[in-house]
N, C-alpha and C. Protein backbone atom coordinates (compact mmCIF):
# COMPACT_ATOMS: atom_id res chain seq x y z
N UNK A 1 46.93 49.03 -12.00
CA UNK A 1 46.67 47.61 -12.03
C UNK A 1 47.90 46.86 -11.53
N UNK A 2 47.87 45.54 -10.87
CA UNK A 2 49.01 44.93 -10.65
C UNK A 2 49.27 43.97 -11.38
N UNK A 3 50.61 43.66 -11.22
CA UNK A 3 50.78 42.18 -12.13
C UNK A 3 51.69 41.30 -11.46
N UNK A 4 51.69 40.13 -11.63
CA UNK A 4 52.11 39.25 -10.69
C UNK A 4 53.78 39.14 -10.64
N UNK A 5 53.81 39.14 -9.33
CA UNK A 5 55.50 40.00 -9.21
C UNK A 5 56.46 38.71 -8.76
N UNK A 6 56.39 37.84 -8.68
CA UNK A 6 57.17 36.75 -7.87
C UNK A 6 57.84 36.98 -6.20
N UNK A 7 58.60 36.31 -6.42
CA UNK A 7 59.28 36.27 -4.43
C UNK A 7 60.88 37.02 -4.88
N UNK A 8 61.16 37.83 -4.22
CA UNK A 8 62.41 38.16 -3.86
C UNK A 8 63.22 37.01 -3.22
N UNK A 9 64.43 36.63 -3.56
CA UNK A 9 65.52 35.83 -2.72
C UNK A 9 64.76 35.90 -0.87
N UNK A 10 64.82 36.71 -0.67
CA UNK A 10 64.90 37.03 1.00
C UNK A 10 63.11 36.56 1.64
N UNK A 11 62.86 36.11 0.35
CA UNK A 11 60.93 35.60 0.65
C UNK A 11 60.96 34.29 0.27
N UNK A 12 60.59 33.78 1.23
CA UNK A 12 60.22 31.86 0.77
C UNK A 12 59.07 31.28 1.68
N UNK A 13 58.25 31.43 -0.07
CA UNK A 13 56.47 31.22 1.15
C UNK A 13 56.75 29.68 1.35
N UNK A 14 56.02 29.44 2.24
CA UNK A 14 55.61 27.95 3.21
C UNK A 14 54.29 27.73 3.03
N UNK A 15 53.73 28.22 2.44
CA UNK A 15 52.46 28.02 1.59
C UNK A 15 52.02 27.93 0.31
N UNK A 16 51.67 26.45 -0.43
CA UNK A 16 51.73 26.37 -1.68
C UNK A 16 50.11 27.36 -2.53
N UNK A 17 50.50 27.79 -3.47
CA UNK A 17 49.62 28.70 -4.45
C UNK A 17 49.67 30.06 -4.41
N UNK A 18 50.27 30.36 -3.11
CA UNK A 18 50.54 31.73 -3.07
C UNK A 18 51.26 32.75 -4.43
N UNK A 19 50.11 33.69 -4.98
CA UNK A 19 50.13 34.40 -6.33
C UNK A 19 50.35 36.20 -5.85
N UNK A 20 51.38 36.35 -5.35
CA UNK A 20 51.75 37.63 -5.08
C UNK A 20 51.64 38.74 -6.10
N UNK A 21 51.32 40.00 -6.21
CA UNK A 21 51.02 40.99 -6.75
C UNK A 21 51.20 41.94 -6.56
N UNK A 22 51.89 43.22 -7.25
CA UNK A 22 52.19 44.14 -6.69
C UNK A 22 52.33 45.51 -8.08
N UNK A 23 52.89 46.84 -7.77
CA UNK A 23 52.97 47.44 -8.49
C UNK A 23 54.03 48.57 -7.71
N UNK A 24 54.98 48.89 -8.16
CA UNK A 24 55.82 49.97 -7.76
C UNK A 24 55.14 51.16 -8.53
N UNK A 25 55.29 52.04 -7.15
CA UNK A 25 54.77 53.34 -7.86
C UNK A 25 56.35 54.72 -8.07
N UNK A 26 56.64 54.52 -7.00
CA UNK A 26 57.57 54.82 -6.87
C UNK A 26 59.16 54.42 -6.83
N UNK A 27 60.56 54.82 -7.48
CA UNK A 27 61.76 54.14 -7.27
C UNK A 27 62.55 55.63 -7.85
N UNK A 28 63.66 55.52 -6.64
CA UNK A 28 64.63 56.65 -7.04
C UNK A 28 65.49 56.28 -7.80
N UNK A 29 66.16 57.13 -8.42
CA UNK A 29 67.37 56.66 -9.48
C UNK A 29 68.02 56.03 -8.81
N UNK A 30 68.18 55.25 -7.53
CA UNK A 30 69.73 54.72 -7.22
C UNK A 30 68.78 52.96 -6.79
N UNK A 31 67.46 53.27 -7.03
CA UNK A 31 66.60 51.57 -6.90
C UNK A 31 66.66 51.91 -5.39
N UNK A 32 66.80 52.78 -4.42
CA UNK A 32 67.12 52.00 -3.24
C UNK A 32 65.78 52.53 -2.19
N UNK A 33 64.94 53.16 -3.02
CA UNK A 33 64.19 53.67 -2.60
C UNK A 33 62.52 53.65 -3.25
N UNK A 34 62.00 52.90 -2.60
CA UNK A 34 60.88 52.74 -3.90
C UNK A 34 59.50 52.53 -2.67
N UNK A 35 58.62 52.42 -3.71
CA UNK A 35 56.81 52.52 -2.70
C UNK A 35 56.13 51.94 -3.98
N UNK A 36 54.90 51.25 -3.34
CA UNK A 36 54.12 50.70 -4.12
C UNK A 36 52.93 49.78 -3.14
N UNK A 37 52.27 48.80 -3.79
CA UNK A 37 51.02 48.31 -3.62
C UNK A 37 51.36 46.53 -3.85
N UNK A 38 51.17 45.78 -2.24
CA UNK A 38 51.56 44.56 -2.59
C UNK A 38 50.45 43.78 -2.02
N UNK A 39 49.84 42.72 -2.68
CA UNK A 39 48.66 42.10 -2.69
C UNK A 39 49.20 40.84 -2.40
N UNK A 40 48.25 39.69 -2.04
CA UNK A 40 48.22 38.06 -2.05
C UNK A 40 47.44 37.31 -1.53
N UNK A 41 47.27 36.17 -2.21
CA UNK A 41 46.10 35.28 -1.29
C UNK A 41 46.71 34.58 -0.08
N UNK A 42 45.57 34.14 0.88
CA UNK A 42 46.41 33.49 2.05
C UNK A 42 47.47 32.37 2.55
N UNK A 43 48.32 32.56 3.48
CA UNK A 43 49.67 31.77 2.92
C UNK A 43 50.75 32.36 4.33
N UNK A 44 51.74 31.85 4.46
CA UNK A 44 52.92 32.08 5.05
C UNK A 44 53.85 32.44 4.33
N UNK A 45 55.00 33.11 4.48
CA UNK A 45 56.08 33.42 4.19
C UNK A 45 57.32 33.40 5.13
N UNK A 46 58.60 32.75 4.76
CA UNK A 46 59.34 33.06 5.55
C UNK A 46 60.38 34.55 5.18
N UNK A 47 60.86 35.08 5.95
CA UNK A 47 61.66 36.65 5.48
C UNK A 47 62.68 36.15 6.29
N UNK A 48 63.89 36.28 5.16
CA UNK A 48 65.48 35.85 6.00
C UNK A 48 65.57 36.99 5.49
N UNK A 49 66.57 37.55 6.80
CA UNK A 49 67.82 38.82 6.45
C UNK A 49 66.99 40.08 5.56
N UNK A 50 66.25 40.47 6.26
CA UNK A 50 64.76 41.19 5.47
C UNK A 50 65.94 42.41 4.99
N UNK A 51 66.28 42.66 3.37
CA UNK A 51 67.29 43.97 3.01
C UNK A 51 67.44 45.24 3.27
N UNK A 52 65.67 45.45 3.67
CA UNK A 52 65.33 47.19 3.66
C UNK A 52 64.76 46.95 4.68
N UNK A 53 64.54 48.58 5.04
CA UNK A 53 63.58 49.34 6.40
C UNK A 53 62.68 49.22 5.61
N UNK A 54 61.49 48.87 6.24
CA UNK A 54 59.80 48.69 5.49
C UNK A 54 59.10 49.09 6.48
N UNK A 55 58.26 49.95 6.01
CA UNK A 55 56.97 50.47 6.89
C UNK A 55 55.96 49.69 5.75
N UNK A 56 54.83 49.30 6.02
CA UNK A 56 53.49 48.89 5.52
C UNK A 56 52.38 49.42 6.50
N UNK A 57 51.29 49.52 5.43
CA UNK A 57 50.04 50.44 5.51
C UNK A 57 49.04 49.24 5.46
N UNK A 58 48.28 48.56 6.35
CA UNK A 58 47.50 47.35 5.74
C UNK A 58 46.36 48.17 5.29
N UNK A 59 46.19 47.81 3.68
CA UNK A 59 45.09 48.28 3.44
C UNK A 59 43.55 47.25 3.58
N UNK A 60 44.26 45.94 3.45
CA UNK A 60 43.08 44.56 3.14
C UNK A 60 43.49 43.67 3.68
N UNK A 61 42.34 42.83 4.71
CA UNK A 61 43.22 41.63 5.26
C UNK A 61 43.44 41.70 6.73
N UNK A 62 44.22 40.90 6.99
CA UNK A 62 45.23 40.52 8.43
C UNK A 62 46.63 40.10 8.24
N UNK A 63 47.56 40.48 8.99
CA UNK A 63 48.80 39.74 9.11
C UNK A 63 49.51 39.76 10.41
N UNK A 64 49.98 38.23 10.90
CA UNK A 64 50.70 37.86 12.08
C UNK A 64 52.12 37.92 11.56
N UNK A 65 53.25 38.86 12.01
CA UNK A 65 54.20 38.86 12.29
C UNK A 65 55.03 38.24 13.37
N UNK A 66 56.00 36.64 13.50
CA UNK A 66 56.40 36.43 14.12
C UNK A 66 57.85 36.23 13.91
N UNK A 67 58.59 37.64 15.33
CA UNK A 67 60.03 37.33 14.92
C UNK A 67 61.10 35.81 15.18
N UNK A 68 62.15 35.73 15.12
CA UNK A 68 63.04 34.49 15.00
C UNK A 68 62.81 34.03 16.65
N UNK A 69 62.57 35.28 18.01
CA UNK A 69 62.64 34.52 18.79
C UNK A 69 61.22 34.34 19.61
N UNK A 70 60.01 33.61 18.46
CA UNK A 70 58.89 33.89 19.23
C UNK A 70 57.77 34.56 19.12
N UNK A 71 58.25 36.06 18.91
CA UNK A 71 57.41 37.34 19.50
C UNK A 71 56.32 37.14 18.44
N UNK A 72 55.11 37.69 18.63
CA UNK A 72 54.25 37.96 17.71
C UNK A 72 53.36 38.90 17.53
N UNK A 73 52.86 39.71 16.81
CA UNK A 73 52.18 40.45 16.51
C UNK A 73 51.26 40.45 15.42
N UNK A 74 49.96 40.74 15.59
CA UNK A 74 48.92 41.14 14.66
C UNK A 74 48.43 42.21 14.31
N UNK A 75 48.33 42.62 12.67
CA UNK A 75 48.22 44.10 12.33
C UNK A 75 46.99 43.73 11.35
N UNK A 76 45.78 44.44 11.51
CA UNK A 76 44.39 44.25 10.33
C UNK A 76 44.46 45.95 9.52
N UNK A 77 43.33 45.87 9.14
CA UNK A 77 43.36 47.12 8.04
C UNK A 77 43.39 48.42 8.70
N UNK A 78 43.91 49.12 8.17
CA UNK A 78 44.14 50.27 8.94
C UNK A 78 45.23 51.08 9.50
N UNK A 79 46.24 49.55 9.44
CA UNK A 79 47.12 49.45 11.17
C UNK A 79 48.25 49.21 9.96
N UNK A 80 49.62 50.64 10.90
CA UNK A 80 50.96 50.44 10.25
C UNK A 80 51.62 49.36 11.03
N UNK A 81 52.48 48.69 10.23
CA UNK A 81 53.76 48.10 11.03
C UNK A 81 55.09 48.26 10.23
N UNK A 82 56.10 48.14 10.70
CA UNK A 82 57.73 48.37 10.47
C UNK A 82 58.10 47.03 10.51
N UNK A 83 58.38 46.77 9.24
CA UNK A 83 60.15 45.52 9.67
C UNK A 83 61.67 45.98 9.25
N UNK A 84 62.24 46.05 10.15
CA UNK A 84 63.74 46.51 10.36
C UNK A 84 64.49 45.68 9.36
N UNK A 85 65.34 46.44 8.90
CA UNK A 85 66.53 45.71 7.90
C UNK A 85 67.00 44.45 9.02
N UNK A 86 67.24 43.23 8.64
CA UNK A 86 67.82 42.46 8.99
C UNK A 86 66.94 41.78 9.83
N UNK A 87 65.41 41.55 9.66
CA UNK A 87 64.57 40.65 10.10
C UNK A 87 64.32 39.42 9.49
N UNK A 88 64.37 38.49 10.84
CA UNK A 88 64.01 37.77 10.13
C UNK A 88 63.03 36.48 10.73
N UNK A 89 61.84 35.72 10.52
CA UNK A 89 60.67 35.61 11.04
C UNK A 89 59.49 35.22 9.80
N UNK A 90 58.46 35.18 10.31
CA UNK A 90 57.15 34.36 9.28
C UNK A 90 56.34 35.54 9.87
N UNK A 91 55.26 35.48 8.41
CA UNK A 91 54.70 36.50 7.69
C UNK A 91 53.38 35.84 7.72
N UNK A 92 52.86 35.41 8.04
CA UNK A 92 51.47 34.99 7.65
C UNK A 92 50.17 35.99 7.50
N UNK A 93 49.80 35.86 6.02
CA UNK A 93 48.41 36.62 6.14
C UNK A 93 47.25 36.04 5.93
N UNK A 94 45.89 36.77 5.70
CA UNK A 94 44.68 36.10 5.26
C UNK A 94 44.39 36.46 3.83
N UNK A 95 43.15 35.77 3.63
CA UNK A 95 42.93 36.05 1.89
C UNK A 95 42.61 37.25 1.62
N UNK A 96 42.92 37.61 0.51
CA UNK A 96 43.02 39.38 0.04
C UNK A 96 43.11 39.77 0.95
N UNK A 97 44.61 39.55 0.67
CA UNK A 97 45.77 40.95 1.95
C UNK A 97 46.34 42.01 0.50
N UNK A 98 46.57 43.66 1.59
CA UNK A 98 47.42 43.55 0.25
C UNK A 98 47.85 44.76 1.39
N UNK A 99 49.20 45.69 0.96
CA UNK A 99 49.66 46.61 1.54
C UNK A 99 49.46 47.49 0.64
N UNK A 100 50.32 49.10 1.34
CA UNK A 100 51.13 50.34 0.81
C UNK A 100 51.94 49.66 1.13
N UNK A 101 53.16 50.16 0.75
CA UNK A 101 54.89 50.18 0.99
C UNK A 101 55.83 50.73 1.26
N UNK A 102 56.56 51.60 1.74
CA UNK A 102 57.79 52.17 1.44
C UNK A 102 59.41 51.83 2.02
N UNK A 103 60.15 51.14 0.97
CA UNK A 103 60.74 50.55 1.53
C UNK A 103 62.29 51.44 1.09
N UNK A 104 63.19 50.91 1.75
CA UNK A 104 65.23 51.75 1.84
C UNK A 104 65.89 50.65 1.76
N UNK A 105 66.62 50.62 0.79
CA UNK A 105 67.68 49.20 0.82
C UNK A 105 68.75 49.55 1.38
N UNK A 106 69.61 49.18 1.68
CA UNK A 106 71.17 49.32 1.47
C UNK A 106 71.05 50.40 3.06
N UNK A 107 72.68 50.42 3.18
CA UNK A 107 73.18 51.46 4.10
C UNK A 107 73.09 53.35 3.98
């Protein structure tokens, strides 16, 4: 089950009501390594200085990835995408989005 997880520092939605959700399934003893299941209703986000390597699994939904200079991309269910440590860019998804996760902090 998930429970409602708030915004990390490095997340600042641009869309008001947005109720994020999630559940870690996984985290190594050093935190820097963890996987889990992240849900939300539709909304923008901005991602400064994104901390970790992230791969996502869309399981539900749509999401437009656009980086700082422009670029954009769209990923629906099914479809992996990567954001690189140190991204940074808007997140926009549709209603009941939700991912897999696996994300690496640090160096």
């Amino acid at each position: 089950m998930l429970a409602d997880s708030g915004w990390r520092p490095t997340r600042v939605p641009k869309s008001q009501g947005m109720t994020p959700q999630s559940r870690d399934y996984y985290k190594d003893r050093s935190g820097k390594v963890r996987s889990g299941v992240w849900a939300c209703n539709a909304g923008t986000i901005e991602i400064r200085d994104n901390p970790a390597e992230e791969v996502c699994f869309v399981v539900s939904g749509t999401v437009r990835v656009t980086d700082c200079t422009g670029r954009s991309e769209t990923f629906g269910t099914g479809e992996c995408l990567a954001l690189p440590r140190g991204f940074s860019g808007l997140w926009a998804q549709s209603d009941d989005f939700a991912i897999v996760y696996v994300a690496v902090e640090g160096a």
